[in-house]
Protein backbone atom coordinates (compact mmCIF):
# COMPACT_ATOMS: atom_id res chain seq x y z
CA UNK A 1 -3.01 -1.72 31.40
CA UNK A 2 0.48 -0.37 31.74
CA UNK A 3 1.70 2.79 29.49
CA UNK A 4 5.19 0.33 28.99
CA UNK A 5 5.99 -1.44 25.60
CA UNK A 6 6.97 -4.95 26.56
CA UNK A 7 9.83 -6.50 25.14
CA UNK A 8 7.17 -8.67 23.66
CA UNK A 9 5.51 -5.81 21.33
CA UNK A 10 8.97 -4.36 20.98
CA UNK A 11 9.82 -7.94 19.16
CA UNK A 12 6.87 -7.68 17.08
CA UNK A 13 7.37 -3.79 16.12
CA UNK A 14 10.66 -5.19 15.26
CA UNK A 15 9.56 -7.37 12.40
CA UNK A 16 7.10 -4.61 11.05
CA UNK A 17 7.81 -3.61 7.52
CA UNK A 18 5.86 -0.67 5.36
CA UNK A 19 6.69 -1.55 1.83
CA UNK A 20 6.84 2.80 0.17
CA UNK A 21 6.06 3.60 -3.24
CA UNK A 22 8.35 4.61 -6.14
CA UNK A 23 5.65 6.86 -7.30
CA UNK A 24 4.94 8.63 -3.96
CA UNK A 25 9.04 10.45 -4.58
CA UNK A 26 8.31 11.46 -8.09
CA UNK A 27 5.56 15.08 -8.82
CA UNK A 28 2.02 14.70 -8.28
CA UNK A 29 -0.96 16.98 -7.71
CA UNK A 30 -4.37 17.26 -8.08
CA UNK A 31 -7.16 15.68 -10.54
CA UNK A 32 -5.92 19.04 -12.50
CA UNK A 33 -2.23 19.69 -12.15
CA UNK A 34 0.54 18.26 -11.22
CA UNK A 35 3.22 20.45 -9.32
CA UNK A 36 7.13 19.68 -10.06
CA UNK A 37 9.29 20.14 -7.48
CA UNK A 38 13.00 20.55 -7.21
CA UNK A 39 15.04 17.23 -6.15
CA UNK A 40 12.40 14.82 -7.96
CA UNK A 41 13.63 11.91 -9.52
CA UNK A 42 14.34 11.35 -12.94
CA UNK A 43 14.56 7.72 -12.86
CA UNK A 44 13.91 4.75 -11.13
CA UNK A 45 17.31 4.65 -9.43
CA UNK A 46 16.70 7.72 -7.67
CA UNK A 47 13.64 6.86 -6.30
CA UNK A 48 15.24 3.72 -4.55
CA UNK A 49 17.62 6.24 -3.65
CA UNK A 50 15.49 8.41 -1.53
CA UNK A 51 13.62 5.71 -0.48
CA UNK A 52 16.51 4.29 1.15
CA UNK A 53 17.01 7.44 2.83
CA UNK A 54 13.58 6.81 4.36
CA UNK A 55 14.82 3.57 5.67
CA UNK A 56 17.77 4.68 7.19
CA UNK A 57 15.85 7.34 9.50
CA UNK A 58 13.38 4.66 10.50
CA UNK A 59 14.32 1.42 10.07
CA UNK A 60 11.13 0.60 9.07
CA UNK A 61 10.81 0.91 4.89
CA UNK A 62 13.05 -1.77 3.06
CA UNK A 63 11.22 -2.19 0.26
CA UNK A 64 9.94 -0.50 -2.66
CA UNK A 65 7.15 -1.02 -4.91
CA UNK A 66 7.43 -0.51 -8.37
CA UNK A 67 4.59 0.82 -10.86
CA UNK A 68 5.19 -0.71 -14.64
CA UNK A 69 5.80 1.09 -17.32
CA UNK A 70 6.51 4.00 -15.06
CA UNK A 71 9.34 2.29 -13.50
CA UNK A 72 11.01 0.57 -16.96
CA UNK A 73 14.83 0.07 -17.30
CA UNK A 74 16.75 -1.39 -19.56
CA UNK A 75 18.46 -3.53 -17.23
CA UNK A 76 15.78 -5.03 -14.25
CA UNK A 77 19.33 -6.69 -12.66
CA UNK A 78 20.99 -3.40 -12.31
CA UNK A 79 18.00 -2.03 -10.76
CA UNK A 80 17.98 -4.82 -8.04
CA UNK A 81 21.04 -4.86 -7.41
CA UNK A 82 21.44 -0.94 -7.16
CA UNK A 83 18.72 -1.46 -4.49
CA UNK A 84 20.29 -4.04 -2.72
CA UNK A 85 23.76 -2.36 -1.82
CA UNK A 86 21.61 0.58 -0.31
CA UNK A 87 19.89 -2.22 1.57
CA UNK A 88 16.59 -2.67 -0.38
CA UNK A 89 14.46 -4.74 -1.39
CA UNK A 90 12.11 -4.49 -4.92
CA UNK A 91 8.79 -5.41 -3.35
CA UNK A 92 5.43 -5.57 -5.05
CA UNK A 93 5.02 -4.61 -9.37
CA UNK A 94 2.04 -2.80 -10.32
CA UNK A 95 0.84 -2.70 -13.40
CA UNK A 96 -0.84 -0.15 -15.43
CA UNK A 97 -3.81 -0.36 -17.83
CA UNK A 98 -5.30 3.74 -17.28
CA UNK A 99 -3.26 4.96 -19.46
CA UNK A 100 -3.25 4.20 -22.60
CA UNK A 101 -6.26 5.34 -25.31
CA UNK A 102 -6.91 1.45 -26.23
CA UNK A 103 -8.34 1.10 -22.32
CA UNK A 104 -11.08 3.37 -22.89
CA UNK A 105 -14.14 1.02 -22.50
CA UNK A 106 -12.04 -1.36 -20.45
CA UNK A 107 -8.96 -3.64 -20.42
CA UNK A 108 -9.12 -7.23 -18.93
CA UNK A 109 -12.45 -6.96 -19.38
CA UNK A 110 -13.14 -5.55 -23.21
CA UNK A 111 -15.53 -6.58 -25.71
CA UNK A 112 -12.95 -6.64 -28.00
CA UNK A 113 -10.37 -9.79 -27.53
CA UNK A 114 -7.24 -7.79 -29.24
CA UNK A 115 -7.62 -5.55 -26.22
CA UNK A 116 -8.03 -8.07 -23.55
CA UNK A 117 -4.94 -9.46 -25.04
CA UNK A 118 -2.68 -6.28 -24.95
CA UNK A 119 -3.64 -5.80 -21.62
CA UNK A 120 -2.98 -9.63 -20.52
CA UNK A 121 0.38 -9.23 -22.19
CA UNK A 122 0.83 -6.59 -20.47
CA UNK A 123 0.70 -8.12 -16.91
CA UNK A 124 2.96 -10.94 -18.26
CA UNK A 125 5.19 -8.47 -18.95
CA UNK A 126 5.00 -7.66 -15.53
CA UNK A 127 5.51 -11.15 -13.91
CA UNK A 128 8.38 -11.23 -16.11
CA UNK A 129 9.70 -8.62 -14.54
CA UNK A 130 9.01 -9.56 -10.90
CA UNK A 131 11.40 -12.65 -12.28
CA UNK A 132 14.27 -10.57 -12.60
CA UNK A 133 13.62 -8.92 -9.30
CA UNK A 134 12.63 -11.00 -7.25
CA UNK A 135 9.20 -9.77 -6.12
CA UNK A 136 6.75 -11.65 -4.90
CA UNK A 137 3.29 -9.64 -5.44
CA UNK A 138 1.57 -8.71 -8.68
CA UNK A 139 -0.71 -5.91 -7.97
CA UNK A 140 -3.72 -4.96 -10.14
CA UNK A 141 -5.63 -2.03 -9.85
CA UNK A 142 -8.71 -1.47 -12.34
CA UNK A 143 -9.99 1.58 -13.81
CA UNK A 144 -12.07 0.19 -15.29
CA UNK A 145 -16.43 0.51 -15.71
CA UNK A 146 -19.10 2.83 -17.00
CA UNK A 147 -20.71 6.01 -16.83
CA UNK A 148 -24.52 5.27 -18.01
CA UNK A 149 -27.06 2.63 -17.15
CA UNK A 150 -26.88 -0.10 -20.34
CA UNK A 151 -23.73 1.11 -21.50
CA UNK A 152 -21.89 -1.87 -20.81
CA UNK A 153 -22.84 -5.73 -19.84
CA UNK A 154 -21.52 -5.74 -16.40
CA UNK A 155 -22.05 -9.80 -15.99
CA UNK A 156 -20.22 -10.16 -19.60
CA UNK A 157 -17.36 -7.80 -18.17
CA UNK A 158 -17.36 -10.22 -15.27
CA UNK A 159 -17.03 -13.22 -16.86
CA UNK A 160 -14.06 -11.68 -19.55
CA UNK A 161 -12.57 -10.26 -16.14
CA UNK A 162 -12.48 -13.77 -14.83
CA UNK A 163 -10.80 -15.27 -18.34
CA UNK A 164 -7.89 -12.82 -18.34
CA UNK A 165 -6.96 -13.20 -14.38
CA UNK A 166 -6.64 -16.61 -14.95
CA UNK A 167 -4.42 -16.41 -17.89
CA UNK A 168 -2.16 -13.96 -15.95
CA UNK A 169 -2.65 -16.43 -12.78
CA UNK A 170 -1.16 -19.07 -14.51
CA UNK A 171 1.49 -17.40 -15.49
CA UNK A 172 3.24 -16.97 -11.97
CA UNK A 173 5.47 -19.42 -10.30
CA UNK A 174 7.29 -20.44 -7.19
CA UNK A 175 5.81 -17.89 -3.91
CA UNK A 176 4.87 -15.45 -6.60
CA UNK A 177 0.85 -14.02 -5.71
CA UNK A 178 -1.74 -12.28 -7.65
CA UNK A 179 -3.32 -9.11 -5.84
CA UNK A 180 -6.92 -7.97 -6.87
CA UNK A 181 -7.42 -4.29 -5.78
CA UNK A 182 -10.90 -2.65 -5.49
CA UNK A 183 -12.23 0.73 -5.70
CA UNK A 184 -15.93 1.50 -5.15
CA UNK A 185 -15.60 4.55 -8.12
CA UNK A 186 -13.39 6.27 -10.20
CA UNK A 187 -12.98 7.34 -13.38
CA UNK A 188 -16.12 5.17 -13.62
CA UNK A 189 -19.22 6.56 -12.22
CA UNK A 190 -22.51 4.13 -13.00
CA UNK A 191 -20.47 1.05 -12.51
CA UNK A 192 -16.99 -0.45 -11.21
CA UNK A 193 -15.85 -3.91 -12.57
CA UNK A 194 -13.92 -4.47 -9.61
CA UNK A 195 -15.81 -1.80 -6.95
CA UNK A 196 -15.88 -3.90 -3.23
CA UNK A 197 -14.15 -6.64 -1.18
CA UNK A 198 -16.59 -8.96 -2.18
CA UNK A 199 -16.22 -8.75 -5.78
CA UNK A 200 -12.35 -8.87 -5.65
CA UNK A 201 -12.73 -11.84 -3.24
CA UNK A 202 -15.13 -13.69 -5.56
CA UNK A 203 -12.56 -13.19 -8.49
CA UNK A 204 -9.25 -14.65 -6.48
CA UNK A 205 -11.30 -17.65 -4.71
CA UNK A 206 -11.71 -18.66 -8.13
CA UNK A 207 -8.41 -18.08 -9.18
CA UNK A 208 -6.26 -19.90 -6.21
CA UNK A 209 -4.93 -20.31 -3.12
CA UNK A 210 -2.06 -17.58 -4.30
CA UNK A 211 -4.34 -14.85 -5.81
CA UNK A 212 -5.34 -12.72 -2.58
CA UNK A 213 -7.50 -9.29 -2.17
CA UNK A 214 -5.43 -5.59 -1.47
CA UNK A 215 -7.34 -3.33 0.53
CA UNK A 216 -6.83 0.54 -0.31
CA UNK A 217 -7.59 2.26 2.70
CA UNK A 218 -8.89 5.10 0.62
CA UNK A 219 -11.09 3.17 -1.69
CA UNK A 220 -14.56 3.05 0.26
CA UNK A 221 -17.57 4.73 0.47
CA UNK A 222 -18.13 7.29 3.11
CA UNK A 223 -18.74 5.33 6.74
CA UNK A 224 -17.30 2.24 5.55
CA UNK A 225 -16.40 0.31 8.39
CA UNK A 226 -13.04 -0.70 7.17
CA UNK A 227 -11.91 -2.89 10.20
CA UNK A 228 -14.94 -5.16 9.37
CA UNK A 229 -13.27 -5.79 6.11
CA UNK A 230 -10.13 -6.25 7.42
CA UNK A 231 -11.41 -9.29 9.60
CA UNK A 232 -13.34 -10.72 7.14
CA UNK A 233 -10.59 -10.98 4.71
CA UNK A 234 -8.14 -12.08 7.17
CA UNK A 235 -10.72 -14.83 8.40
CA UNK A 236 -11.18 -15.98 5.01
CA UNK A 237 -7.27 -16.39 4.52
CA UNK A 238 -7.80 -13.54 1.65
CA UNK A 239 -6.32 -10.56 2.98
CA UNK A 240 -3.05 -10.57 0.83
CA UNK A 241 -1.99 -6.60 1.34
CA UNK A 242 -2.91 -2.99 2.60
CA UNK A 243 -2.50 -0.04 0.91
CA UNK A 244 -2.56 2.53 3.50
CA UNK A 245 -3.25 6.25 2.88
CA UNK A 246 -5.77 8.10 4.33
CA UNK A 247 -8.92 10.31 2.82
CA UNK A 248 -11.61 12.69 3.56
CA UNK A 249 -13.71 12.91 0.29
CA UNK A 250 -12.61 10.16 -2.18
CA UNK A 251 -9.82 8.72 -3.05
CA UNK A 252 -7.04 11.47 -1.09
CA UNK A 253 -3.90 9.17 -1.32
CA UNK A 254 -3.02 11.31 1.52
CA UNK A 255 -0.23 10.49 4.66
CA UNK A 256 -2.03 7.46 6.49
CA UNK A 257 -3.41 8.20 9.66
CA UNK A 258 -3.78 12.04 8.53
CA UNK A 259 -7.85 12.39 8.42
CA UNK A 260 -8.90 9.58 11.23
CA UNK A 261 -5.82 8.45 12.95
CA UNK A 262 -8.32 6.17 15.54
CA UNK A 263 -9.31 4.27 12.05
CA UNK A 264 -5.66 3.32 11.82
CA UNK A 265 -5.74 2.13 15.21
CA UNK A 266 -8.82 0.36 14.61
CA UNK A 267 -7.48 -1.16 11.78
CA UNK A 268 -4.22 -2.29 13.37
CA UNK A 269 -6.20 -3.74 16.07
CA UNK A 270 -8.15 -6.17 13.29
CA UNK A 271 -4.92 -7.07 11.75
CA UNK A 272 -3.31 -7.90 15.22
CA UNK A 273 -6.34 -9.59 16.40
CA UNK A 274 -5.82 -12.09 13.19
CA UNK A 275 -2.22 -12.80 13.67
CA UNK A 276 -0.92 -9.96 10.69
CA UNK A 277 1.72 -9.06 12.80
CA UNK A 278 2.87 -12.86 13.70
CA UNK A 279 6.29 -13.78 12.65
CA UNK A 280 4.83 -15.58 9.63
CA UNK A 281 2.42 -13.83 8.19
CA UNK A 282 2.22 -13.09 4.48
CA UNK A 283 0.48 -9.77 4.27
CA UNK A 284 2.35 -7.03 2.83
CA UNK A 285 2.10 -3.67 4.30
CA UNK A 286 2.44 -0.63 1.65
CA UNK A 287 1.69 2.91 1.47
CA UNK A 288 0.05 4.38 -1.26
CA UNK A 289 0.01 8.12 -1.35
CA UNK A 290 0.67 11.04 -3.12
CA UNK A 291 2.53 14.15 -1.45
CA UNK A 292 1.23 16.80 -3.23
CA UNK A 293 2.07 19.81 -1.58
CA UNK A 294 4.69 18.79 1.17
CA UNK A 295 8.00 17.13 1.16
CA UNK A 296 7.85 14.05 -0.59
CA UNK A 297 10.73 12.36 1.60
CA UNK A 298 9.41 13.69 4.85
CA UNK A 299 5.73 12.53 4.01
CA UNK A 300 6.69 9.16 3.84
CA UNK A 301 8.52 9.22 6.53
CA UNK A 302 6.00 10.40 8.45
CA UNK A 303 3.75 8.18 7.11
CA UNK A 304 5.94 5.08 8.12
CA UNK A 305 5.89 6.37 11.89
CA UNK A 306 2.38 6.76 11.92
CA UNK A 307 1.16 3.05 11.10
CA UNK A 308 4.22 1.97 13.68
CA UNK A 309 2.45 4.28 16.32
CA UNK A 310 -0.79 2.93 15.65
CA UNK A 311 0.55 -0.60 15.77
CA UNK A 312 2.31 0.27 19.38
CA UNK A 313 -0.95 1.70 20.45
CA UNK A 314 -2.78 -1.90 19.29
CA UNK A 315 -0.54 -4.06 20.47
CA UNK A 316 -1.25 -2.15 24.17
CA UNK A 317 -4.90 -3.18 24.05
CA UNK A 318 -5.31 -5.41 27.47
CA UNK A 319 -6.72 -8.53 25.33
CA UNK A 320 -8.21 -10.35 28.89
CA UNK A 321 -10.02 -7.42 30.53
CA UNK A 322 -11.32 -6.91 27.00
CA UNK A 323 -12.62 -10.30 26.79
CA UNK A 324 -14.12 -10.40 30.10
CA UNK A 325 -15.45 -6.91 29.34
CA UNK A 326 -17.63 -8.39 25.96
CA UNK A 327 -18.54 -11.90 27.53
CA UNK A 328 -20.19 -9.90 30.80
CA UNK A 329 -22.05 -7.54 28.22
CA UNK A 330 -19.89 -4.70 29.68
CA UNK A 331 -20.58 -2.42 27.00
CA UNK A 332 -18.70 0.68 28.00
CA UNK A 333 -15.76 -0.75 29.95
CA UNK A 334 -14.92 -2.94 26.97
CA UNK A 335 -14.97 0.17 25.11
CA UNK A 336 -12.42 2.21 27.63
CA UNK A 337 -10.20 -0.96 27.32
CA UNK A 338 -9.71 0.53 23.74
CA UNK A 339 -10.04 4.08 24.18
CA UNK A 340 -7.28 3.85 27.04
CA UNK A 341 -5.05 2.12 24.39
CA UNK A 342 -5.77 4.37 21.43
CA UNK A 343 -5.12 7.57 24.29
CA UNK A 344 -1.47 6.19 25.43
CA UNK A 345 1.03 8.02 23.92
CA UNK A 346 3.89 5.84 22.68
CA UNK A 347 6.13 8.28 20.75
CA UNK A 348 8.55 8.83 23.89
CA UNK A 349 8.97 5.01 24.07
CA UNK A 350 9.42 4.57 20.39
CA UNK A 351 11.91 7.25 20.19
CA UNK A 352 13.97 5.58 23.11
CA UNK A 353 13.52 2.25 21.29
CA UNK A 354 14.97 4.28 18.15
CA UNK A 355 17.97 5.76 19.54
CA UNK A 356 18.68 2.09 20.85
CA UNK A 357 19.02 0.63 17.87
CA UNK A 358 21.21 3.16 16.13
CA UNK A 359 18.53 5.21 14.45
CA UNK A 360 17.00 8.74 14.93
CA UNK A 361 15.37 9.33 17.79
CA UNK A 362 13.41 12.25 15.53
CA UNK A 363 13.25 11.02 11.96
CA UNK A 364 11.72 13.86 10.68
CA UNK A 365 14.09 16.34 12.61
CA UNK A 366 16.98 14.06 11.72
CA UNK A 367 16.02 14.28 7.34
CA UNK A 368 15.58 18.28 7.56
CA UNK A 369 19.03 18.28 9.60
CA UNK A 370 20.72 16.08 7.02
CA UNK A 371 21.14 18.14 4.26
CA UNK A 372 19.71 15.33 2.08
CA UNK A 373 17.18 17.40 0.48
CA UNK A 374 19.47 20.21 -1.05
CA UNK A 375 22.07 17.67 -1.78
CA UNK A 376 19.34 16.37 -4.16
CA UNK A 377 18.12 19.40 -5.30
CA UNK A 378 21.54 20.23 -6.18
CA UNK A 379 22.15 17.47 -8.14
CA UNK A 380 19.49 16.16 -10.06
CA UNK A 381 19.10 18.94 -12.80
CA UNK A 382 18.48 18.34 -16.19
CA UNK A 383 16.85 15.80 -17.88
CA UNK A 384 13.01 14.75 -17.39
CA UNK A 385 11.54 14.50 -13.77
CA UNK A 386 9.49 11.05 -12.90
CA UNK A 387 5.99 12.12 -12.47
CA UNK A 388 2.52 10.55 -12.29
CA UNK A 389 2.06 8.41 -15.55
CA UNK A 390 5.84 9.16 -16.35
């Protein structure tokens, strides 16, 4: 295996896209605080702002997901076209039922049907507003369970779960797609409505061809063998989109690749291995994280490089000596066909490939050189900061 990126994984880094956040530029924190820092949004624009900075250091980010109500304006237009002339697209909407006091004991999947139906409307709110930007992906994460053995009917909250997705299903149109996102606990602790792969998959293949499974990268149990997923889902024609962010507890939302960078690789290699790279595939890439202590701009950044250096790295795997390697029962030289592609060292080539195309050969050095950062702080003073759940 040669240390070289062909101009054939060149092409395909070359169509790679790593749809960022809005929420990841606005204060976060901990389960107990969230920390403000100086040059944080105050409104949706801004985020797209800095978000386009992150595309213009890498190349690599042009598109932004948006979080409703957290990203509301007046004017949904405006928005996209703001976006646009700074070379942006408005990717995937998120919705948002954790947050309000009605959701206590649930939201799609309530007991009571005045509930269900505020947080149905809710998501058609948010389909409506992928209309007037042009996204493609609905994305729903639910917190949504209980604490205590008998406290809820957990084949009851199935079956309501099942009645609202389809009402919101068949509200999209045209390429639009429903995502189901999973999480195996949290803020539930007995029970998850929504806690594994399987469950989420169940739900869509019911649904449609156009209702697909996200997979949080930080939303498994300890030892999970997340790659397995990955092919399964992709196998099944289920594996809609990634939200990468990396974790060493629970749910960290911190930079991808940060605790277990060979996961990423490992990961990369699945989604390779299945054609998620190919010129048509329809899986949307997307970061989910929360930079809690260091520069928002920067962590994204370097969060965007990371899954592109894991990518380069899988893309260098020597598919025929691996082959040969597994059907000869060549246990450990199959394995150093991988280890000698997760050990190559791309960055050099990657920077080169960089600079050739116009852009940084540093990112990172290239953002603290810029001056963007206390142009920001500089400006946006006064008025309310964007923050988690604002």
């Amino acid at each position: 295996m040669g240390t070289m990126l062909s101009p054939e994984i060149l092409a395909t880094l070359e169509r790679q896209a790593i749809e960022v956040p809005s929420w990841a530029y606005g204060n976060s924190g901990t389960r107990f605080k969230v920390y403000g820092t100086d040059g944080t949004p105050r409104d949706p624009f801004e985020k797209i702002a800095d978000a386009a900075e992150v595309n213009r250091l890498t190349g690599l980010a042009s598109s932004v997901a948006l979080h409703i109500p957290w990203d509301k304006v007046d004017d949904y237009g405006a928005l996209r076209t703001y976006a646009n002339d700074l070379g942006i697209e408005l990717g995937t909407i998120n919705s948002n039922t954790f947050q309000d006091d009605n959701y206590k004991f649930g939201a799609l999947t309530h007991e009571d049907p005045a509930v269900r139906r505020k947080a149905i409307d809710h998501h058609l709110e948010c389909v409506d507003v992928m209309d007037a930007t042009g996204s493609r992906d609905l994305k729903i994460w639910l917190a949504e369970g209980s604490n205590y053995p008998g406290q809820a009917d957990m084949r009851g909250r199935q079956d309501r779960l099942a009645e609202s997705l389809a009402q919101i299903y068949a509200r999209l149109s045209g390429d639009q797609r429903l995502m189901l996102e999973y999480k195996f606990f949290e803020p539930s602790f007995y029970h998850t409505d929504v806690p594994d792969w399987g469950t989420s998959y169940a739900q869509v293949a019911a649904l449609g061809d156009r209702a697909m499974v996200c997979l949080d990268t930080g939303h498994h149990a300890p030892g999970t063998n997340i790659e397995f997923i990955v092919m399964q889902l992709q196998r099944l024609g289920k594996l809609g989109s990634f939200d990468f962010n990396s974790r060493f507890y629970a749910d960290d939302d911190l930079i991808v690749g940060a605790a277990d960078p060979f996961q990423l690789f490992r990961i990369m290699f699945e989604v390779i291995r299945g054609g998620g790279l190919d010129a048509d595939t329809e899986i949307t890439f997307m970061l989910d994280q929360c930079h809690n202590v260091e520069n928002k701009i920067q962590g994204q950044i370097r969060s965007v490089l990371n899954v592109q250096e894991m990518s380069a790295r899988a893309l260098l795997v020597d598919h025929d000596a691996l082959v040969a390697a597994q059907r000869s029962g060549d246990v450990l030289a199959a394995n150093a066909v991988f280890m000698d592609a997760f050990y190559t060292d791309v960055r050099p080539e990657l920077a080169q490939w960089r600079a050739a195309r116009g852009l940084p050969a540093d990112p990172e050095a290239a953002f603290r050189a810029s001056g963007y950062q206390a142009g920001i702080e500089a400006a946006r003073v006064g008025g309310v900061q964007a923050g988690w759940g604002a």
